[in-house]
PDB file of N, CA and C in Angstrom:
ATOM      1  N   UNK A   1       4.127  -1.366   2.014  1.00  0.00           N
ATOM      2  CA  UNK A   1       4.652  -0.078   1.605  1.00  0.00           C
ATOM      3  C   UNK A   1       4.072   0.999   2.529  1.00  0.00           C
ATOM      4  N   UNK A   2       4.912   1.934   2.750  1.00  0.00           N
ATOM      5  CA  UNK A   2       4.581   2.917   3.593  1.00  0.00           C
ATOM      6  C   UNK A   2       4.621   4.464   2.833  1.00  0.00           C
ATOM      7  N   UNK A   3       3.824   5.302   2.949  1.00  0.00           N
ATOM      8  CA  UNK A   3       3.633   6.509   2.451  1.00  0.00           C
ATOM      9  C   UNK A   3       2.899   7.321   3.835  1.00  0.00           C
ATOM     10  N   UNK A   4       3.627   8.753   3.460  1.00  0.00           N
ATOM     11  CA  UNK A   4       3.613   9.737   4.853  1.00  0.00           C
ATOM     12  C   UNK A   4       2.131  10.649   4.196  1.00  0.00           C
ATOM     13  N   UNK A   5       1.099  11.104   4.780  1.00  0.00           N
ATOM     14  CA  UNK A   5       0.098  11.712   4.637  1.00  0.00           C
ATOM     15  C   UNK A   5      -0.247  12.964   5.418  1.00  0.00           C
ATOM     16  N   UNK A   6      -0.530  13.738   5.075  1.00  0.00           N
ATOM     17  CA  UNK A   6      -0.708  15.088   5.595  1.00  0.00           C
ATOM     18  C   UNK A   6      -2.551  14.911   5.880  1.00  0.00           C
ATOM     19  N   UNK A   7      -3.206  14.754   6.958  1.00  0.00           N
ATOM     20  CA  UNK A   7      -4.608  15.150   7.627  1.00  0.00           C
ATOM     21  C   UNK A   7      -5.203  16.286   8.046  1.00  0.00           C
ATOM     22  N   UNK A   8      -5.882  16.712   7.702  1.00  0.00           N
ATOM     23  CA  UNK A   8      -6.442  18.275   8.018  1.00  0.00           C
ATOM     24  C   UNK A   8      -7.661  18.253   7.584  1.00  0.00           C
ATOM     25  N   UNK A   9      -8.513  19.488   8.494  1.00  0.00           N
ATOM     26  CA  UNK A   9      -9.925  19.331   8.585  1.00  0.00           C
ATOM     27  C   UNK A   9      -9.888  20.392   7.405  1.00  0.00           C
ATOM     28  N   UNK A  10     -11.279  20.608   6.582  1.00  0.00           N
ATOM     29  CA  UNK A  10     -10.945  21.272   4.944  1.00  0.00           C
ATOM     30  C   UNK A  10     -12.487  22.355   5.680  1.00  0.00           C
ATOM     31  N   UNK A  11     -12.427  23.407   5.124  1.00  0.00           N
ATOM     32  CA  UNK A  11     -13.458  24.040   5.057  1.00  0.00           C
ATOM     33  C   UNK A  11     -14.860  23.641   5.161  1.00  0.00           C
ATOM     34  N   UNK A  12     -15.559  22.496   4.498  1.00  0.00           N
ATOM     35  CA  UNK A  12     -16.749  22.311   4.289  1.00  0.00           C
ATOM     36  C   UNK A  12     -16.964  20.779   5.202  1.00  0.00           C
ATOM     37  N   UNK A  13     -15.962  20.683   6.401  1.00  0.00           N
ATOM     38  CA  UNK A  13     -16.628  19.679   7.386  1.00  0.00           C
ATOM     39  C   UNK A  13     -15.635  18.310   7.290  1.00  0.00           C
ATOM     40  N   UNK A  14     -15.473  18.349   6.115  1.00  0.00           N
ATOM     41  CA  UNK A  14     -15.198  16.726   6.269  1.00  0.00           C
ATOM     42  C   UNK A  14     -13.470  17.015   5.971  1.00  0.00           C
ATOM     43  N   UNK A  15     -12.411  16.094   5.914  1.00  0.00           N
ATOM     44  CA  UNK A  15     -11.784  15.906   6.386  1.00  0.00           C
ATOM     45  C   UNK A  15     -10.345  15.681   4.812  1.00  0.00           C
ATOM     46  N   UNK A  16      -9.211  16.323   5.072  1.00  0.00           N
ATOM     47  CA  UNK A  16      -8.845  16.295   3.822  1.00  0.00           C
ATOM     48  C   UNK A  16      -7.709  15.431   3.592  1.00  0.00           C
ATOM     49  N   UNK A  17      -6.766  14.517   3.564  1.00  0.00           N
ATOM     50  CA  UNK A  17      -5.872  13.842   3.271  1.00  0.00           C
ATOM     51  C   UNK A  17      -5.196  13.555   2.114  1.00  0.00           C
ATOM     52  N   UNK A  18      -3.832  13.893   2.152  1.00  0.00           N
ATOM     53  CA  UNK A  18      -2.913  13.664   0.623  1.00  0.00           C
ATOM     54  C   UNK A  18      -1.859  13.445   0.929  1.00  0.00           C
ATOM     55  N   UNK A  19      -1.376  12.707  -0.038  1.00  0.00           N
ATOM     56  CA  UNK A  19       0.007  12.130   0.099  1.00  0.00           C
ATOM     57  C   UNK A  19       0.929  12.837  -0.520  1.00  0.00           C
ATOM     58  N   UNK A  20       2.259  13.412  -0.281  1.00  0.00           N
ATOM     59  CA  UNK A  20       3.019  14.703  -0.896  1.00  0.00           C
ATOM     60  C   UNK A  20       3.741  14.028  -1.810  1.00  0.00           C
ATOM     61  N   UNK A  21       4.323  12.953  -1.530  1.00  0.00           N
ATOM     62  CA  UNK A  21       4.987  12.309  -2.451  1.00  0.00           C
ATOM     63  C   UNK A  21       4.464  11.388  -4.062  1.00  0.00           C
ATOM     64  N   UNK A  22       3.349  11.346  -3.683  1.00  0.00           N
ATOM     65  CA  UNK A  22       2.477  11.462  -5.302  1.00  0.00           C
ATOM     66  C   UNK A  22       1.736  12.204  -5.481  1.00  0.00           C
ATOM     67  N   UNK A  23       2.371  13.388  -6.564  1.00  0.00           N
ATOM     68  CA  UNK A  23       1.470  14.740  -6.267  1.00  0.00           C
ATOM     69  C   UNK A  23       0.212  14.138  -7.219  1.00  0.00           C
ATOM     70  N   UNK A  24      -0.630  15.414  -6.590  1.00  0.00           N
ATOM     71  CA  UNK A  24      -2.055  15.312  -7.052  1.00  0.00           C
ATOM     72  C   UNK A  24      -3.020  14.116  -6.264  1.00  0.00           C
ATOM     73  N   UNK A  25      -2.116  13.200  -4.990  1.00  0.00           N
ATOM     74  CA  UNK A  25      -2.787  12.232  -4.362  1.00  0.00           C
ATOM     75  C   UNK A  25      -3.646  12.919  -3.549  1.00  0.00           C
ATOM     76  N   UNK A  26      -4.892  12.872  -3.109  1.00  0.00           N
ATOM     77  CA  UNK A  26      -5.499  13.597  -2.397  1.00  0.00           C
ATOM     78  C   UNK A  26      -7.097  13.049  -2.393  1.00  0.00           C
ATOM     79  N   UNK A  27      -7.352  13.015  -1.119  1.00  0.00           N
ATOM     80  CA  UNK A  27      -8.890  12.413  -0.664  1.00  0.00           C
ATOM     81  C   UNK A  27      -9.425  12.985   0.320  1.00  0.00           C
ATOM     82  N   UNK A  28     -10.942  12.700   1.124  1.00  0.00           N
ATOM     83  CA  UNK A  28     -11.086  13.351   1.873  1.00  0.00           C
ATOM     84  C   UNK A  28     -12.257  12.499   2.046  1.00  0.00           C
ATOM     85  N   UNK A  29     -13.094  12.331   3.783  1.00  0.00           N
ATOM     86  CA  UNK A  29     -13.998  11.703   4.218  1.00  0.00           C
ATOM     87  C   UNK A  29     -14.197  12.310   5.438  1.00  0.00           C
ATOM     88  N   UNK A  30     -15.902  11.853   5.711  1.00  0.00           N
ATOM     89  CA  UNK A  30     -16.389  12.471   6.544  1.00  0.00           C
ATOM     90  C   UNK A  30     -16.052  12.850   8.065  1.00  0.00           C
ATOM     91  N   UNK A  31     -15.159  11.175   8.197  1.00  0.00           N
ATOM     92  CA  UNK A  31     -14.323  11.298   9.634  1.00  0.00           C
ATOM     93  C   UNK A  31     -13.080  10.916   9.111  1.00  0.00           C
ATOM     94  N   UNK A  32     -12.236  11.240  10.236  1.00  0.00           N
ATOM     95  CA  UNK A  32     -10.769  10.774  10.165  1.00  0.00           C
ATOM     96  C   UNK A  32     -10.411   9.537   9.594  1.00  0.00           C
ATOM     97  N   UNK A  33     -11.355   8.382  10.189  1.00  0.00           N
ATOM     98  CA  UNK A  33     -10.794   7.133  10.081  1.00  0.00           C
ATOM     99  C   UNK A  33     -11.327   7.106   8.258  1.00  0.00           C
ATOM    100  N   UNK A  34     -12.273   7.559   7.802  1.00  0.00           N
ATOM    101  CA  UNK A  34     -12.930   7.200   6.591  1.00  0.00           C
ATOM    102  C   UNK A  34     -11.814   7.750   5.461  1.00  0.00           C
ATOM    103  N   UNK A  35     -11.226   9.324   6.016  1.00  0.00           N
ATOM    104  CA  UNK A  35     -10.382   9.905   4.823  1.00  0.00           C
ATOM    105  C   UNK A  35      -9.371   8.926   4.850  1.00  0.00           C
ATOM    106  N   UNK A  36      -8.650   8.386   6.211  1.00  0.00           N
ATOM    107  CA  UNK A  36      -7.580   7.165   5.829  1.00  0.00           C
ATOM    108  C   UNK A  36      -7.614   6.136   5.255  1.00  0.00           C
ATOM    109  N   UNK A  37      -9.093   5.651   5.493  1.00  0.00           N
ATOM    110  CA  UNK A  37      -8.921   4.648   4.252  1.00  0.00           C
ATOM    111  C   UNK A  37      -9.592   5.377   2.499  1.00  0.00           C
ATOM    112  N   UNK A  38      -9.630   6.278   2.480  1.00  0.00           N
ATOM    113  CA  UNK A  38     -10.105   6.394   1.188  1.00  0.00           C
ATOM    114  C   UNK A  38      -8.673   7.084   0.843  1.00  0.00           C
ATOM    115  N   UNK A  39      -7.746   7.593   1.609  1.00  0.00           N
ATOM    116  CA  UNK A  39      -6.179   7.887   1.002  1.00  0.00           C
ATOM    117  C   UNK A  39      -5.338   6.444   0.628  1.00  0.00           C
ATOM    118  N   UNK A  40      -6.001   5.259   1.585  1.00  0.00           N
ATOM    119  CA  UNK A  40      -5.011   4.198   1.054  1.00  0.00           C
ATOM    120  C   UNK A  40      -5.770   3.638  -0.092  1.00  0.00           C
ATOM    121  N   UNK A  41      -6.711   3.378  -0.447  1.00  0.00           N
ATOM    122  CA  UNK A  41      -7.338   3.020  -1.867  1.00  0.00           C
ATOM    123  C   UNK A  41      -7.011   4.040  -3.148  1.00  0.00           C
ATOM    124  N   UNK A  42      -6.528   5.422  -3.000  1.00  0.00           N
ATOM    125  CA  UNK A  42      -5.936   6.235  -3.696  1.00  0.00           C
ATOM    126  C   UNK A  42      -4.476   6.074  -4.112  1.00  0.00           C
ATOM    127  N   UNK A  43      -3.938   5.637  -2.926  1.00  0.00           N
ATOM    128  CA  UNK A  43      -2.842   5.785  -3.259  1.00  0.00           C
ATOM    129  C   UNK A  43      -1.866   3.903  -3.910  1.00  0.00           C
ATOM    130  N   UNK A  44      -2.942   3.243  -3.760  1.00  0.00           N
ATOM    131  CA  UNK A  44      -2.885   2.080  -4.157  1.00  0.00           C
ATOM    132  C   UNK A  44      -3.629   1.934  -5.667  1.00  0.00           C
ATOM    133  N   UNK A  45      -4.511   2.801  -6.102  1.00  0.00           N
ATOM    134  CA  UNK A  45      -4.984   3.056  -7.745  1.00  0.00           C
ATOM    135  C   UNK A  45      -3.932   4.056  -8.431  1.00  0.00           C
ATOM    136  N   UNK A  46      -3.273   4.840  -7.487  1.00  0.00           N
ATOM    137  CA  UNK A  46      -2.641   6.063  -8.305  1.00  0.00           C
ATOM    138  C   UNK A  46      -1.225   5.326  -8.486  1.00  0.00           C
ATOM    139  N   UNK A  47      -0.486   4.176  -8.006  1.00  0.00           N
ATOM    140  CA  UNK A  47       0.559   3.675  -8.126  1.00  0.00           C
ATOM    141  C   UNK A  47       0.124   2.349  -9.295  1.00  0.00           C
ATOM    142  N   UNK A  48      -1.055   1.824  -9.290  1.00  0.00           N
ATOM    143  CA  UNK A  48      -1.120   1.175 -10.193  1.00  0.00           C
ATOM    144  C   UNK A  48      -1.428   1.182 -11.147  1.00  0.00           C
ATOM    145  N   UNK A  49      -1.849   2.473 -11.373  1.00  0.00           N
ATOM    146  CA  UNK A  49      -1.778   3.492 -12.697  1.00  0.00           C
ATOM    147  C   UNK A  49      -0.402   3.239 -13.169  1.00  0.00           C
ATOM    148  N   UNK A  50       0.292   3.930 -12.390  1.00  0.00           N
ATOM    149  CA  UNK A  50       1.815   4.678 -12.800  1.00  0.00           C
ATOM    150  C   UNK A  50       2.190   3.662 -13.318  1.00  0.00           C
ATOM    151  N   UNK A  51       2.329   1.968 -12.717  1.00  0.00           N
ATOM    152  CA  UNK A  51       2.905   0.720 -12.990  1.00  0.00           C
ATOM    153  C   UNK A  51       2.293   0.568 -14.057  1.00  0.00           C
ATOM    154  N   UNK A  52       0.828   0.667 -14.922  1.00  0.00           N
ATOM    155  CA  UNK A  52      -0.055  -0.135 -15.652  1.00  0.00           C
ATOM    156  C   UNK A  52       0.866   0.770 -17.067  1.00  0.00           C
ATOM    157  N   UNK A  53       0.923   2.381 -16.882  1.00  0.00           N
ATOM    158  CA  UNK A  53       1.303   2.610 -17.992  1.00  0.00           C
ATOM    159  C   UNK A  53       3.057   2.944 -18.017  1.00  0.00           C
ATOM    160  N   UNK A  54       4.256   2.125 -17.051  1.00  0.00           N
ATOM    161  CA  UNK A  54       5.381   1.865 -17.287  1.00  0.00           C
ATOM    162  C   UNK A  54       6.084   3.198 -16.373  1.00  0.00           C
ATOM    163  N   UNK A  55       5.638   4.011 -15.999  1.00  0.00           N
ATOM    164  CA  UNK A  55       6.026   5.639 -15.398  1.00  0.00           C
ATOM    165  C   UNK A  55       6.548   4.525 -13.738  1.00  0.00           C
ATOM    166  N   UNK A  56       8.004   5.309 -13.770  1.00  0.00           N
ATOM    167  CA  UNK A  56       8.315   5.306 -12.184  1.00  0.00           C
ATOM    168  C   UNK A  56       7.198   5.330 -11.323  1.00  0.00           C
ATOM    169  N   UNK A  57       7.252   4.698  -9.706  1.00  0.00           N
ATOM    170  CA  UNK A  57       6.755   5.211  -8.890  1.00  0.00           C
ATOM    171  C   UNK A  57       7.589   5.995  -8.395  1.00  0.00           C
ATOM    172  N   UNK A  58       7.155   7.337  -7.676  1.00  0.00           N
ATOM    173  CA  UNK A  58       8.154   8.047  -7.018  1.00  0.00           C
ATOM    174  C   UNK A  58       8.484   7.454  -5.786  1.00  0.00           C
ATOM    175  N   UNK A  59       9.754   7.712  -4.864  1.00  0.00           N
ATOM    176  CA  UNK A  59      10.185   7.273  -3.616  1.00  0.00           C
ATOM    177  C   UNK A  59       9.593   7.948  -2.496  1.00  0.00           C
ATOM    178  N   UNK A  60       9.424   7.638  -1.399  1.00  0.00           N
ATOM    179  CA  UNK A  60       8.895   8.155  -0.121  1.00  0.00           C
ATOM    180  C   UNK A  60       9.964   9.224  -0.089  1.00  0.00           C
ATOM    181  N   UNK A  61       9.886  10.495  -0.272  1.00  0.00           N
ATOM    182  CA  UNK A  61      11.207  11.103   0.208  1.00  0.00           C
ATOM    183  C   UNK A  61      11.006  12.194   1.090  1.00  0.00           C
ATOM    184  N   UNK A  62       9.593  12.054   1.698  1.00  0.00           N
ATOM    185  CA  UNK A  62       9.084  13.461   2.884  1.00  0.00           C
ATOM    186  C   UNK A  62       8.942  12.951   3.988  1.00  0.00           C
ATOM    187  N   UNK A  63      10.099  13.857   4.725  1.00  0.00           N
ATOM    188  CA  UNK A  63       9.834  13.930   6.319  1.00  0.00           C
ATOM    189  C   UNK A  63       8.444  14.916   6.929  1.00  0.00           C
ATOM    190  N   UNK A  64       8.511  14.364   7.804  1.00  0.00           N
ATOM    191  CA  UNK A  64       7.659  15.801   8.636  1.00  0.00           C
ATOM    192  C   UNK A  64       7.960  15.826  10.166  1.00  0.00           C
ATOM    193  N   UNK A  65       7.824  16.983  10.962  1.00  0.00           N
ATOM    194  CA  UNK A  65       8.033  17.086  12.360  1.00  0.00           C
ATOM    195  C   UNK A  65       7.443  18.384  12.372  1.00  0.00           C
ATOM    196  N   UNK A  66       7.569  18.499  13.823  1.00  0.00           N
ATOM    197  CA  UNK A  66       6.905  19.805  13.769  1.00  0.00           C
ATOM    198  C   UNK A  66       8.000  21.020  14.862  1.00  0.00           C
ATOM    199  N   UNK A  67       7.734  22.190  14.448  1.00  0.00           N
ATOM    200  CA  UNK A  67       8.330  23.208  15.131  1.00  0.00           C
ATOM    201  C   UNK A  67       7.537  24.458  15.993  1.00  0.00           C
ATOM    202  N   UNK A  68       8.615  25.255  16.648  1.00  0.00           N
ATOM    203  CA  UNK A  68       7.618  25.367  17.856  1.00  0.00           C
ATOM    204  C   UNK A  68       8.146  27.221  17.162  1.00  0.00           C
ATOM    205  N   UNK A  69       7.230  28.208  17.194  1.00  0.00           N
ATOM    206  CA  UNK A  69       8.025  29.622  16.309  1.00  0.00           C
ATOM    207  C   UNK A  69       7.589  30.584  17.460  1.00  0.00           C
TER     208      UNK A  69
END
């Protein structure tokens, strides 16, 4: 399964990552590589939540690209 993640450095150093398409998904680690895996262990508890108590998972439904203004 694939899910799109938004990365950005957060105010206090370390590093912030969330997934838009399950709101409220959201993690953060000291380096890049650490917030990615602590977004995929999130987002693999926050779906097996949803499954454990019968709730849809939502669908991947966010693009992203970027623009130039």
């Amino acid at each position: 399964m694939e899910r799109r993640v938004i990365l950005y450095p957060g105010e206090d150093g370390y590093w912030v990552i969330e997934c838009p398409s399950l709101p409220g998904c959201i993690s953060q680690g000291i380096t890049r590589e650490e917030a990615i895996e602590n977004i995929k262990e999130a987002i693999a508890l926050y779906i097996e939540s949803l499954e454990a108590h019968g709730d849809p998972v939502p669908a991947e439904t966010y693009d992203s690209f970027v623009v130039t203004v």
